[in-house]
C-alpha atoms as a PDB file:
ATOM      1  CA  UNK A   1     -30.404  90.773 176.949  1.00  0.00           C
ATOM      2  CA  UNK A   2     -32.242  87.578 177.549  1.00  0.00           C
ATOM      3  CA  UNK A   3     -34.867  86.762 174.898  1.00  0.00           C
ATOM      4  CA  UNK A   4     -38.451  86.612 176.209  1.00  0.00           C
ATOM      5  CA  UNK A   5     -40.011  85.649 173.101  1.00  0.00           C
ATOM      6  CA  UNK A   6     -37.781  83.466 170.236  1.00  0.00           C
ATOM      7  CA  UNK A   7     -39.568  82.577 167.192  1.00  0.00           C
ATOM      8  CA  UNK A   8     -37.825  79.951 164.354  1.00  0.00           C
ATOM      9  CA  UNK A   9     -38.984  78.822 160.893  1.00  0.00           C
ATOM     10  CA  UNK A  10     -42.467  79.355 161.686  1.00  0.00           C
ATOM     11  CA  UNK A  11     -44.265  78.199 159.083  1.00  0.00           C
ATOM     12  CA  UNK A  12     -48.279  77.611 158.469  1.00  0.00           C
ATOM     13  CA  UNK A  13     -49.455  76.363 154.839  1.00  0.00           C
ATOM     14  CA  UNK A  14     -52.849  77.467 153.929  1.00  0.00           C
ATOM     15  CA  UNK A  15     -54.855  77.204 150.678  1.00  0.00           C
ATOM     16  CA  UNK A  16     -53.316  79.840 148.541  1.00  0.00           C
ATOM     17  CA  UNK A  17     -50.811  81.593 151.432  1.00  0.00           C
ATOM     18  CA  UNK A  18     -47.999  80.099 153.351  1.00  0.00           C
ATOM     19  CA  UNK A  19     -46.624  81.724 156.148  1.00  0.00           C
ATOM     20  CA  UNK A  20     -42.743  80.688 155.393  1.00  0.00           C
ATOM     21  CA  UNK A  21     -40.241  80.205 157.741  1.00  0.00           C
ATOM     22  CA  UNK A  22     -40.615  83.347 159.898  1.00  0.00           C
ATOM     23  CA  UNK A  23     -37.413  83.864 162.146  1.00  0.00           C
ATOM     24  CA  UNK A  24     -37.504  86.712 164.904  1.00  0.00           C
ATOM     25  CA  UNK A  25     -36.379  87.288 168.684  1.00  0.00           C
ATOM     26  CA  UNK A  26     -37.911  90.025 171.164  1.00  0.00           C
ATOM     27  CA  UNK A  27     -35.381  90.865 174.160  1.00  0.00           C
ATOM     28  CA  UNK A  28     -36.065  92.199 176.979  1.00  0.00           C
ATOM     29  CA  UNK A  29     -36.971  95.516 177.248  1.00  0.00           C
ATOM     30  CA  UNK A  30     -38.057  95.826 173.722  1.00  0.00           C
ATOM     31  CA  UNK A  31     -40.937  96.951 171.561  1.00  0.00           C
ATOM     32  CA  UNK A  32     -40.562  94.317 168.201  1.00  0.00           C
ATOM     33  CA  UNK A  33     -42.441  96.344 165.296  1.00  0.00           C
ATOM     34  CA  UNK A  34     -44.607  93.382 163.017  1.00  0.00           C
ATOM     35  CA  UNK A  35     -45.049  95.274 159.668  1.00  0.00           C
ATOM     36  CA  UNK A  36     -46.422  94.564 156.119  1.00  0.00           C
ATOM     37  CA  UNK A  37     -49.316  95.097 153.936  1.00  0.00           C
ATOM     38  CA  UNK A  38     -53.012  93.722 154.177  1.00  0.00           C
ATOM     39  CA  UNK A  39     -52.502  90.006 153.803  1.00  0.00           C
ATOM     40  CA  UNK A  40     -48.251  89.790 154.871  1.00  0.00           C
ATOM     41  CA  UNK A  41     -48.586  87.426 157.232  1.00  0.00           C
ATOM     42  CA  UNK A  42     -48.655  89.319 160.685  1.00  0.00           C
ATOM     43  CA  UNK A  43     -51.753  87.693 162.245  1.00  0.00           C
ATOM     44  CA  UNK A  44     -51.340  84.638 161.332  1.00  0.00           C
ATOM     45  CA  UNK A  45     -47.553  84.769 162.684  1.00  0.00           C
ATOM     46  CA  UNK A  46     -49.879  86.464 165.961  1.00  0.00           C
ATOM     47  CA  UNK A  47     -51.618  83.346 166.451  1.00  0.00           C
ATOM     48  CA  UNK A  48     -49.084  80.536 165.735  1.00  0.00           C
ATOM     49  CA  UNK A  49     -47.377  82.281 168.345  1.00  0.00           C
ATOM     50  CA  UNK A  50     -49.906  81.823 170.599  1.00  0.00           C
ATOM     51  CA  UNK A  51     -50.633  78.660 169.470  1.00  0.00           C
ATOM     52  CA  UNK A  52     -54.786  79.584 168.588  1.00  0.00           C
ATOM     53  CA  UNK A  53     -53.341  77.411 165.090  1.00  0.00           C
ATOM     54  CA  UNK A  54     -51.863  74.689 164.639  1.00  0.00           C
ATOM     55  CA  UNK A  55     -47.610  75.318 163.101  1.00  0.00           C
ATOM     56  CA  UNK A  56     -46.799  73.233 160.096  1.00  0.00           C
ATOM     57  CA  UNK A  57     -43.116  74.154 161.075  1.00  0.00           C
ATOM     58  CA  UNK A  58     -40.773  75.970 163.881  1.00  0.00           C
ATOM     59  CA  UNK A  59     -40.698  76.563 167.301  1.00  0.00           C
ATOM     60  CA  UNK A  60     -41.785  79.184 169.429  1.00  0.00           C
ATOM     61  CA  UNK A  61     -40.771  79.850 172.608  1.00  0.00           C
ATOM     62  CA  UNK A  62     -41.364  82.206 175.698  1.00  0.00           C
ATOM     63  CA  UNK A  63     -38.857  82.840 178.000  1.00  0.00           C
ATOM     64  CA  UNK A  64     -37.113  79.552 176.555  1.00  0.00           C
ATOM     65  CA  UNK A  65     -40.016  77.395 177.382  1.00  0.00           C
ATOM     66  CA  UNK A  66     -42.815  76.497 174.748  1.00  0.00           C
ATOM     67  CA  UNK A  67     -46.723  77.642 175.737  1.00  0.00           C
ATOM     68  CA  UNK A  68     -47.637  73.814 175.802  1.00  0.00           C
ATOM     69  CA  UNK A  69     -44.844  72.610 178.242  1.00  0.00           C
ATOM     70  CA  UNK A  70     -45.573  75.797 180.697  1.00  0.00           C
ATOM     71  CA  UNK A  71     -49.369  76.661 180.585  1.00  0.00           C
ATOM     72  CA  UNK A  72     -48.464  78.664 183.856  1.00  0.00           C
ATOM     73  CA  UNK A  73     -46.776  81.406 181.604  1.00  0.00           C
ATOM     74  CA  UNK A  74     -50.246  82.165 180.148  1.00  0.00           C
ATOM     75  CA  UNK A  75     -50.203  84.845 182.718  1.00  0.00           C
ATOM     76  CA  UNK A  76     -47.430  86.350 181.988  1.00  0.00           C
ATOM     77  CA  UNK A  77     -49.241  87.446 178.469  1.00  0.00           C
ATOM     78  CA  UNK A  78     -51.244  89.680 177.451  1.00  0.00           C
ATOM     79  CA  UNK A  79     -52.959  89.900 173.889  1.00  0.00           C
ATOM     80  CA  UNK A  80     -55.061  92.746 172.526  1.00  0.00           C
ATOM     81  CA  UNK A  81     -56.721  91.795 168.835  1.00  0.00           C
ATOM     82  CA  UNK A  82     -57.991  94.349 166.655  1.00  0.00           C
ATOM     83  CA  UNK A  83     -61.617  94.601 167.642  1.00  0.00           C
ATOM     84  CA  UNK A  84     -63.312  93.844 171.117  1.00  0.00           C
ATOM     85  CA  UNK A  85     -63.386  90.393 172.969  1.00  0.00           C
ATOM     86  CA  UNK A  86     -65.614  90.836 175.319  1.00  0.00           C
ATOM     87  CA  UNK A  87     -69.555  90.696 175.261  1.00  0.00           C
ATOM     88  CA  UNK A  88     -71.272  94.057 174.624  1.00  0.00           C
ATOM     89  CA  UNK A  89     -73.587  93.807 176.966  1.00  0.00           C
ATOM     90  CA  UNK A  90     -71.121  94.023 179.360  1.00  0.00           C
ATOM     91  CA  UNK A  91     -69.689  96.929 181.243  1.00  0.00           C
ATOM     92  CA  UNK A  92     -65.738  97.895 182.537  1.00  0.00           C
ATOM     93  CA  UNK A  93     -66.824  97.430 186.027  1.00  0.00           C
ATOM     94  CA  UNK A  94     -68.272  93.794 184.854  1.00  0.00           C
ATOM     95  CA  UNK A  95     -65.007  93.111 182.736  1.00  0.00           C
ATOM     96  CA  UNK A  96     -62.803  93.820 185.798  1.00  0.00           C
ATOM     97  CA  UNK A  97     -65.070  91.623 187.780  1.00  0.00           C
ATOM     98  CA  UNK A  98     -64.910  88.767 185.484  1.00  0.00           C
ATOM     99  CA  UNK A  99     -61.054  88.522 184.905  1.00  0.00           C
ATOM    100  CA  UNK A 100     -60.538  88.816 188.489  1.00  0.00           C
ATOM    101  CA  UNK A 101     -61.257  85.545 188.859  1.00  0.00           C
ATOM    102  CA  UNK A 102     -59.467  84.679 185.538  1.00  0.00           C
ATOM    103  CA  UNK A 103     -55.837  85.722 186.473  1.00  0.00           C
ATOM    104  CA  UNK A 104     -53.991  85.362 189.940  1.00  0.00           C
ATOM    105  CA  UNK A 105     -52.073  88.714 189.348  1.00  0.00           C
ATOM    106  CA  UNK A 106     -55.238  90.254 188.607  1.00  0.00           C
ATOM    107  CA  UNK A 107     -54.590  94.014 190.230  1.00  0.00           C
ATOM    108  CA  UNK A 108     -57.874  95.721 190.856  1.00  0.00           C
ATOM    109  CA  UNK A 109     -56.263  99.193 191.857  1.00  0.00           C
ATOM    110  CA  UNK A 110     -54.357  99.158 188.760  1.00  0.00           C
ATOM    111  CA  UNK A 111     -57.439  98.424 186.655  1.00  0.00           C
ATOM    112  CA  UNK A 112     -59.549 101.604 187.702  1.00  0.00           C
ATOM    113  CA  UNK A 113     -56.750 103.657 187.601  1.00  0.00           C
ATOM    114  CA  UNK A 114     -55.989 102.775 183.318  1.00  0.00           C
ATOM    115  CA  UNK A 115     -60.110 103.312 182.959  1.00  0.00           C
ATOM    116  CA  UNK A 116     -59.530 106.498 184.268  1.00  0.00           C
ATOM    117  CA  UNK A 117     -56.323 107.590 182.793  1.00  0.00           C
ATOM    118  CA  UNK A 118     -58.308 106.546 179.504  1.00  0.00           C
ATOM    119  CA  UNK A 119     -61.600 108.106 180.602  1.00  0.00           C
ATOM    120  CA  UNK A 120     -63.475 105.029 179.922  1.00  0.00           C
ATOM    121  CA  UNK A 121     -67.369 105.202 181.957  1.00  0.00           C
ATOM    122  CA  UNK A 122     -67.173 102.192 184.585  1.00  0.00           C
ATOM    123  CA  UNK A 123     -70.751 101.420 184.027  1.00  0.00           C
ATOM    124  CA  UNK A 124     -71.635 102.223 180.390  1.00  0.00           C
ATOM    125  CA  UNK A 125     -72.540  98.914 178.294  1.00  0.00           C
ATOM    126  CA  UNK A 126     -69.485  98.258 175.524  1.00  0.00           C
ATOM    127  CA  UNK A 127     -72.139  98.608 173.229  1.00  0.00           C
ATOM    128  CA  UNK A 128     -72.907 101.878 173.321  1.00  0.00           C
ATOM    129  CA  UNK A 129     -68.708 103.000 173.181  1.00  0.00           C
ATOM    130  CA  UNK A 130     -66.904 104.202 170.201  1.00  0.00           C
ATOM    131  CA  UNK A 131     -64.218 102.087 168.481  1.00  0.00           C
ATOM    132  CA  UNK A 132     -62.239 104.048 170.263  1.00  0.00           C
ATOM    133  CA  UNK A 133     -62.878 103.349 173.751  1.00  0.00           C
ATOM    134  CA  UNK A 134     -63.747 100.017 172.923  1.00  0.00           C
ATOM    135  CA  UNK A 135     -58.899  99.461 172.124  1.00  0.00           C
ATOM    136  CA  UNK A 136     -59.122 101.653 174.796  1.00  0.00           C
ATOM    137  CA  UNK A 137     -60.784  99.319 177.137  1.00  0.00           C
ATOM    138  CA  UNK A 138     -58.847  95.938 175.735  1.00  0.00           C
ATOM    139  CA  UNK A 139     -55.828  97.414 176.035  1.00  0.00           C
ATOM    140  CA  UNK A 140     -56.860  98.576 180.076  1.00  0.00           C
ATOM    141  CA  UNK A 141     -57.573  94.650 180.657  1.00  0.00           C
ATOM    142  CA  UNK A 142     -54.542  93.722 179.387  1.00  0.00           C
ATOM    143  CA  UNK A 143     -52.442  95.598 181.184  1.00  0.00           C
ATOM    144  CA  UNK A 144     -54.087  95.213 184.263  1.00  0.00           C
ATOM    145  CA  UNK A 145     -53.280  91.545 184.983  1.00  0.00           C
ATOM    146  CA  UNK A 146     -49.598  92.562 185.039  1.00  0.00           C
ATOM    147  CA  UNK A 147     -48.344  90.746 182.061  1.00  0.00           C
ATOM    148  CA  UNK A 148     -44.742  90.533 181.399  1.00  0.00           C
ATOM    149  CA  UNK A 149     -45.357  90.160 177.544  1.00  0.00           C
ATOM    150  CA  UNK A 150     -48.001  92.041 175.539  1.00  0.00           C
ATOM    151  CA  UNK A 151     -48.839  90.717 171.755  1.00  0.00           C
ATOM    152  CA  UNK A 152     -50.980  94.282 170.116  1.00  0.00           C
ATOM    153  CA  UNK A 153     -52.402  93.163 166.704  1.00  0.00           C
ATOM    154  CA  UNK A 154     -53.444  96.562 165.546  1.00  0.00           C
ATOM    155  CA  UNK A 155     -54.448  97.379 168.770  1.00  0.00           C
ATOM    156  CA  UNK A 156     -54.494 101.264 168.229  1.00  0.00           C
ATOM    157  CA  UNK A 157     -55.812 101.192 164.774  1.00  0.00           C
ATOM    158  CA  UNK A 158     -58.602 102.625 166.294  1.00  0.00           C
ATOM    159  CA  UNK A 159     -57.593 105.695 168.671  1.00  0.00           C
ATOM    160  CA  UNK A 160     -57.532 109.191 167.414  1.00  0.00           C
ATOM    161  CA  UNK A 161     -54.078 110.874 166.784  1.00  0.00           C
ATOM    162  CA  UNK A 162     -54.232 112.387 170.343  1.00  0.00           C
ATOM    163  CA  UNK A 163     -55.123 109.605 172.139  1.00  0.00           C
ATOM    164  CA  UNK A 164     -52.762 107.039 170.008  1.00  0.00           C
ATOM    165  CA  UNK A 165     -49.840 108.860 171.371  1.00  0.00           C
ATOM    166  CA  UNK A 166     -50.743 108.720 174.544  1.00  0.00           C
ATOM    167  CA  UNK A 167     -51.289 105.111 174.465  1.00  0.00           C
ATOM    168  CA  UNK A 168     -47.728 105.129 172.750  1.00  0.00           C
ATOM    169  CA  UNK A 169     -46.310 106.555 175.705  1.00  0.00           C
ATOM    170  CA  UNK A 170     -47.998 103.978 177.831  1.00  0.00           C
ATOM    171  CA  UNK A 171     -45.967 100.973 175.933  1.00  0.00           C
ATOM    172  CA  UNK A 172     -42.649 102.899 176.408  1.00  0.00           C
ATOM    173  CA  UNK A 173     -43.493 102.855 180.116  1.00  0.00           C
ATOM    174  CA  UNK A 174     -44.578  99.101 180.273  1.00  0.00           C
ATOM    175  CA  UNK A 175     -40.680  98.502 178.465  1.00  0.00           C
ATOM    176  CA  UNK A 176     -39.164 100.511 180.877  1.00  0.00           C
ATOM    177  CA  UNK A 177     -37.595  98.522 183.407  1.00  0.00           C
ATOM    178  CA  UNK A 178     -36.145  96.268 180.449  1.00  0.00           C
ATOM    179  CA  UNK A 179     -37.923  92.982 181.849  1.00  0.00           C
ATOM    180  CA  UNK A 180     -41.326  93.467 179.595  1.00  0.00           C
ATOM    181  CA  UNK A 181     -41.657  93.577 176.154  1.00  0.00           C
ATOM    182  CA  UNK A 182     -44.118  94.208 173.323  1.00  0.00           C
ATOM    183  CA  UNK A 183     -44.702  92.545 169.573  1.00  0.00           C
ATOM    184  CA  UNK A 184     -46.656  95.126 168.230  1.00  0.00           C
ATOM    185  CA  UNK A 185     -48.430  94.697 164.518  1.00  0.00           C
ATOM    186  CA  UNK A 186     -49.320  97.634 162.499  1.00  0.00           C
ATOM    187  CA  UNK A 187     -50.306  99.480 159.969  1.00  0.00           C
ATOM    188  CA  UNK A 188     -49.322 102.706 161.654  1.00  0.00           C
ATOM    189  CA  UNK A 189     -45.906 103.033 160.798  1.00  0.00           C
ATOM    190  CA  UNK A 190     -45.553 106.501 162.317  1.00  0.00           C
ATOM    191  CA  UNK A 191     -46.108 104.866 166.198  1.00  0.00           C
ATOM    192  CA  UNK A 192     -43.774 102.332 165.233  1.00  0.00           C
ATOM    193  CA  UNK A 193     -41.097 105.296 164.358  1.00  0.00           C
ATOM    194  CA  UNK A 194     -42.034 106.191 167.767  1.00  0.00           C
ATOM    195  CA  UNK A 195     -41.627 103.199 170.149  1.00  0.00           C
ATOM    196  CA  UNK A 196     -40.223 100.207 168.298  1.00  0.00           C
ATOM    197  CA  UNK A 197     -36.545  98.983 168.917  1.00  0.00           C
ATOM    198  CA  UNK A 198     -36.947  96.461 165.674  1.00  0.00           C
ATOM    199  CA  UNK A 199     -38.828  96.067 163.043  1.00  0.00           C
ATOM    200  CA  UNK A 200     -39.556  92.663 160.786  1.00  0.00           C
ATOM    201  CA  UNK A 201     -40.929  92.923 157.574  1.00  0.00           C
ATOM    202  CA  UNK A 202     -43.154  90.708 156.130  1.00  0.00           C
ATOM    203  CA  UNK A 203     -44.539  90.498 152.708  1.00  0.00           C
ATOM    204  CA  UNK A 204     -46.488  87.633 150.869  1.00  0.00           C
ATOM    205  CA  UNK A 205     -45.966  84.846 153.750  1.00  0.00           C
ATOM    206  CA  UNK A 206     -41.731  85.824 154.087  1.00  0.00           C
ATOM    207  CA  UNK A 207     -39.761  87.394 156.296  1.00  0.00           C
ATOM    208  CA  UNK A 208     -37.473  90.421 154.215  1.00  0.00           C
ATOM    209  CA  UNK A 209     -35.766  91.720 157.330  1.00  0.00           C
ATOM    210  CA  UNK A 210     -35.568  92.029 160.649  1.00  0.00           C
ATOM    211  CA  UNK A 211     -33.476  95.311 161.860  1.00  0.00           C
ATOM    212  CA  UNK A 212     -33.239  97.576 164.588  1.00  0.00           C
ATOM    213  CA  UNK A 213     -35.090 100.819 163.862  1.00  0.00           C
ATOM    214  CA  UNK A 214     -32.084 102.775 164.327  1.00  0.00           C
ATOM    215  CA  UNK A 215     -30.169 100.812 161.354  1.00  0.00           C
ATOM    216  CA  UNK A 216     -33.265 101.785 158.839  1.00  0.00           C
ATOM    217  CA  UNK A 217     -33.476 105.232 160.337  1.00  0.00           C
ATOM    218  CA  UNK A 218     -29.909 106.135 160.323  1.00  0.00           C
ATOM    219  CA  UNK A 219     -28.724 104.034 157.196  1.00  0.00           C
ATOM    220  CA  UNK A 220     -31.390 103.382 155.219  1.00  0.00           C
ATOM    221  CA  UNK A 221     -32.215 106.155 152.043  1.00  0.00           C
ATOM    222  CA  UNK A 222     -34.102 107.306 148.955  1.00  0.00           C
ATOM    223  CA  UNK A 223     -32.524 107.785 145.877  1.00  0.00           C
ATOM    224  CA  UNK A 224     -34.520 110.059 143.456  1.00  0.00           C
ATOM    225  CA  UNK A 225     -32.814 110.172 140.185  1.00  0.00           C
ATOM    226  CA  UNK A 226     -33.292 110.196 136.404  1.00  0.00           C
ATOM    227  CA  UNK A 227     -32.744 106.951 134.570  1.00  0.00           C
ATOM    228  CA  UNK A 228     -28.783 107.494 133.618  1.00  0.00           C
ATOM    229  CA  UNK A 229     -27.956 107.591 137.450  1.00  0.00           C
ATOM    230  CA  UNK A 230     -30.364 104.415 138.269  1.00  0.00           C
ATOM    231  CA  UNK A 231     -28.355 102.907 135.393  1.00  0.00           C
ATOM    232  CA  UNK A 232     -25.041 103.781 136.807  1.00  0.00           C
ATOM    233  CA  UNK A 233     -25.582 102.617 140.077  1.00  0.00           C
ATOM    234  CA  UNK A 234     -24.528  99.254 141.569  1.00  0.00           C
ATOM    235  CA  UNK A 235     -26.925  96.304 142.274  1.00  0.00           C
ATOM    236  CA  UNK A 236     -25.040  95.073 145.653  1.00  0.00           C
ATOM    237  CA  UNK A 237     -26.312  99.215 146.618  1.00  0.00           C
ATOM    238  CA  UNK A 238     -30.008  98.710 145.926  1.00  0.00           C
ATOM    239  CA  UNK A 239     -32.149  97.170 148.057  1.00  0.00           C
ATOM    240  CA  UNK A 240     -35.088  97.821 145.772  1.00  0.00           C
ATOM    241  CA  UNK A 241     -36.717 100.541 143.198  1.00  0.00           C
ATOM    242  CA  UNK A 242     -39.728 101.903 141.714  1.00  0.00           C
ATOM    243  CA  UNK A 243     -40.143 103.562 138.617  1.00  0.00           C
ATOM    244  CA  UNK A 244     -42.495 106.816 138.830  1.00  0.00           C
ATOM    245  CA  UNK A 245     -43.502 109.689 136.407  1.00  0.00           C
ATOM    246  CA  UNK A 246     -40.396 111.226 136.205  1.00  0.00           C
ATOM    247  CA  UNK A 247     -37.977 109.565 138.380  1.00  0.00           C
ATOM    248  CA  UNK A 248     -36.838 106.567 139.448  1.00  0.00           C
ATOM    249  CA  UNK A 249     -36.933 106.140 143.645  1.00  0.00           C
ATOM    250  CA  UNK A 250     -34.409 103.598 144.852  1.00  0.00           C
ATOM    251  CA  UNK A 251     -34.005 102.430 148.580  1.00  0.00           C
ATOM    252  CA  UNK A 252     -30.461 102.168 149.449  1.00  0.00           C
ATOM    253  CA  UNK A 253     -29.204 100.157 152.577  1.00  0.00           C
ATOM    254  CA  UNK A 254     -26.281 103.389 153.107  1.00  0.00           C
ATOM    255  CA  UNK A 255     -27.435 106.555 152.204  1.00  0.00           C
ATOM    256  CA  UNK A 256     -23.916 108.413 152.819  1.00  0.00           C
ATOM    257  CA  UNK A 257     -22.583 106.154 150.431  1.00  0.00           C
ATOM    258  CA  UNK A 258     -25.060 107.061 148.106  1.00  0.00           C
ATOM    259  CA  UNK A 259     -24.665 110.696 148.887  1.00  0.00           C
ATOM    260  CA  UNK A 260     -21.320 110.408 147.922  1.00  0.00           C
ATOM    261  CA  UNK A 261     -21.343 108.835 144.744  1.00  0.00           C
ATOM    262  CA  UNK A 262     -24.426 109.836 143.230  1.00  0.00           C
ATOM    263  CA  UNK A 263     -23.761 113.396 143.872  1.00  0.00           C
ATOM    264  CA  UNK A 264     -26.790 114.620 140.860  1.00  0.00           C
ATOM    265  CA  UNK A 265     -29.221 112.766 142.983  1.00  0.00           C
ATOM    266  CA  UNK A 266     -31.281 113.518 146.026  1.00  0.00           C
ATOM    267  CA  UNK A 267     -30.793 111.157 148.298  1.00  0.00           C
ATOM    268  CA  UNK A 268     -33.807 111.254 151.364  1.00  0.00           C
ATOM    269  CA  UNK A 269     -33.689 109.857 154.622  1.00  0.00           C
ATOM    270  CA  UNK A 270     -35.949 106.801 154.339  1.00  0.00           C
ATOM    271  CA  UNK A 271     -39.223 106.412 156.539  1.00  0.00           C
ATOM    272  CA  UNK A 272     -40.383 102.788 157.466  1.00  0.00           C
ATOM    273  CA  UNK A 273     -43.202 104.052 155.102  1.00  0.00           C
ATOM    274  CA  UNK A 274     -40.584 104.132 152.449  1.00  0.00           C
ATOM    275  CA  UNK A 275     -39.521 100.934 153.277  1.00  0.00           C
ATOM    276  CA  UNK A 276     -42.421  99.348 153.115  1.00  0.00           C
ATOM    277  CA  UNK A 277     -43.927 101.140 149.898  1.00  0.00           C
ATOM    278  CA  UNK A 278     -40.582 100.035 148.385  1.00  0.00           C
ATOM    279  CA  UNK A 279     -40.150  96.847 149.237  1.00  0.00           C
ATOM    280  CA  UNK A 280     -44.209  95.854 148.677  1.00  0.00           C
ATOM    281  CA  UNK A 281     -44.463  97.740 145.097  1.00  0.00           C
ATOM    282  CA  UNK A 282     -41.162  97.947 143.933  1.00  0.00           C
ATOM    283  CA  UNK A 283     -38.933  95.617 142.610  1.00  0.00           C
ATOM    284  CA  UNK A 284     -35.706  93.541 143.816  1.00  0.00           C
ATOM    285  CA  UNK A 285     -33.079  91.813 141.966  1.00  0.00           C
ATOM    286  CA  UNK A 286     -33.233  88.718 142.469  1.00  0.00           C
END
């Protein structure tokens, strides 16, 4: 598949933190999972790709064109932050007025219909709406001027469990004709379990990995042993490892492997949790 969005050595120096040669593509007809602890990396990668800051280094291009030589693609992207961009004061039926004169494809129809598939009041002030409604509405407006591209920085962090899923569910339909795509950053790694098709990892400014979800779900494991089978085992089979009370928890890239040599060990499917926890507060050879 054609990449929509192709991102190389992105880098962004900053007083203390440097973003650090981030490399990732997004196909079409994919959801890209952005994960990593509180300080990775993940909005500022967000925003060089959109170029709100300036890139020290790298390239990043849409649809093989960069955002500076084809302003017109602007359109075809749409961006929901983690908190709400619009003024307060405002209502959903004043929103929809005002970006209908922002964006050609601005659909109208398709507008009321997310407000009320999201049970959003048309002509309560933002002010007075929950956190809640407030994603609920931002993610409404982005969708409704028919993007081809969305970019969600933590855009559900917000939602209840109930109404998370169904906004999951929504993504997996905007995918589904395998023309659209999503780069979705967050904390949430159980809706990334859910909907993404890759994952990249980030962690103190660098990129560890970028996989399909299918190769950590399906390969990836947990080794819990004692401290004579972490000893035995072989460093080119750990990815990383963490020492707790009584056990030592390794993340393995092949877990069948593992299975089979390690046979007085239990050896867990690993969750992107896992991963992360791993990877983040463990430790890997160097």
């Amino acid at each position: 598949m054609d990449a929509i969005l192709e991102v190389k050595d992105l880098t962004k120096h900053y007083d203390g933190f440097t973003l650090d040669h981030v490399s990732f593509t997004v196909p079409g007809g994919c959801i890209m999972g952005l994960i990593g602890e509180n300080g990775a990396g993940k909005s500022t990668t967000i925003k060089a790709v959109l170029d709100l800051i300036h890139r020290d280094e790298g390239s990043v291009t849409f649809w093989g064109q960069e955002l500076a030589a084809a302003p017109d693609r602007k359109e075809d992207i749409g961006v929901v932050f983690d908190g709400i961009n619009f003024y307060e004061t405002l209502t959903p039926v004043q929103v929809g007025n005002i970006l209908r004169a922002a964006y050609r494809r601005w659909d109208d129809r398709l507008y009321k219909s997310y407000l009320e598939r999201f049970s959003l009041p048309a002509h309560k002030e933002i002010r007075g709406m929950s956190k809640g409604m407030k994603a609920k509405l931002c993610i409404a407006a982005a969708l409704s001027h028919r993007p081809k591209f969305l970019i969600l920085d933590e855009a559900t962090s917000g939602l209840d469990p109930v109404m998370r899923d169904d906004m999951l569910d929504v993504f997996l339909e905007f995918v589904q004709d395998e023309e659209h795509s999503i780069l979705m950053s967050s904390h949430i790694t159980t809706d990334l379990e859910k909907v993404a098709d890759y994952i990249t990892l980030l962690h103190q400014g660098r990129m560890l990995f970028c996989k399909t979800k299918d190769e950590l779900r399906y390969h990836y494991g947990v080794v819990r042993c004692g401290a004579a089978t972490f000893g035995q085992m072989d460093s080119a089979d750990v990815l990383a490892w963490r020492k707790e009370a009584y056990q030592w928890d390794v993340l393995v890239p092949d877990k069948e492997k593992a299975r089979r040599l390690y046979k007085n060990a239990v050896v867990d499917d690993a969750t992107i949790d896992d991963i992360l926890l791993l990877y983040v507060k463990g430790e890997r050879s160097k």
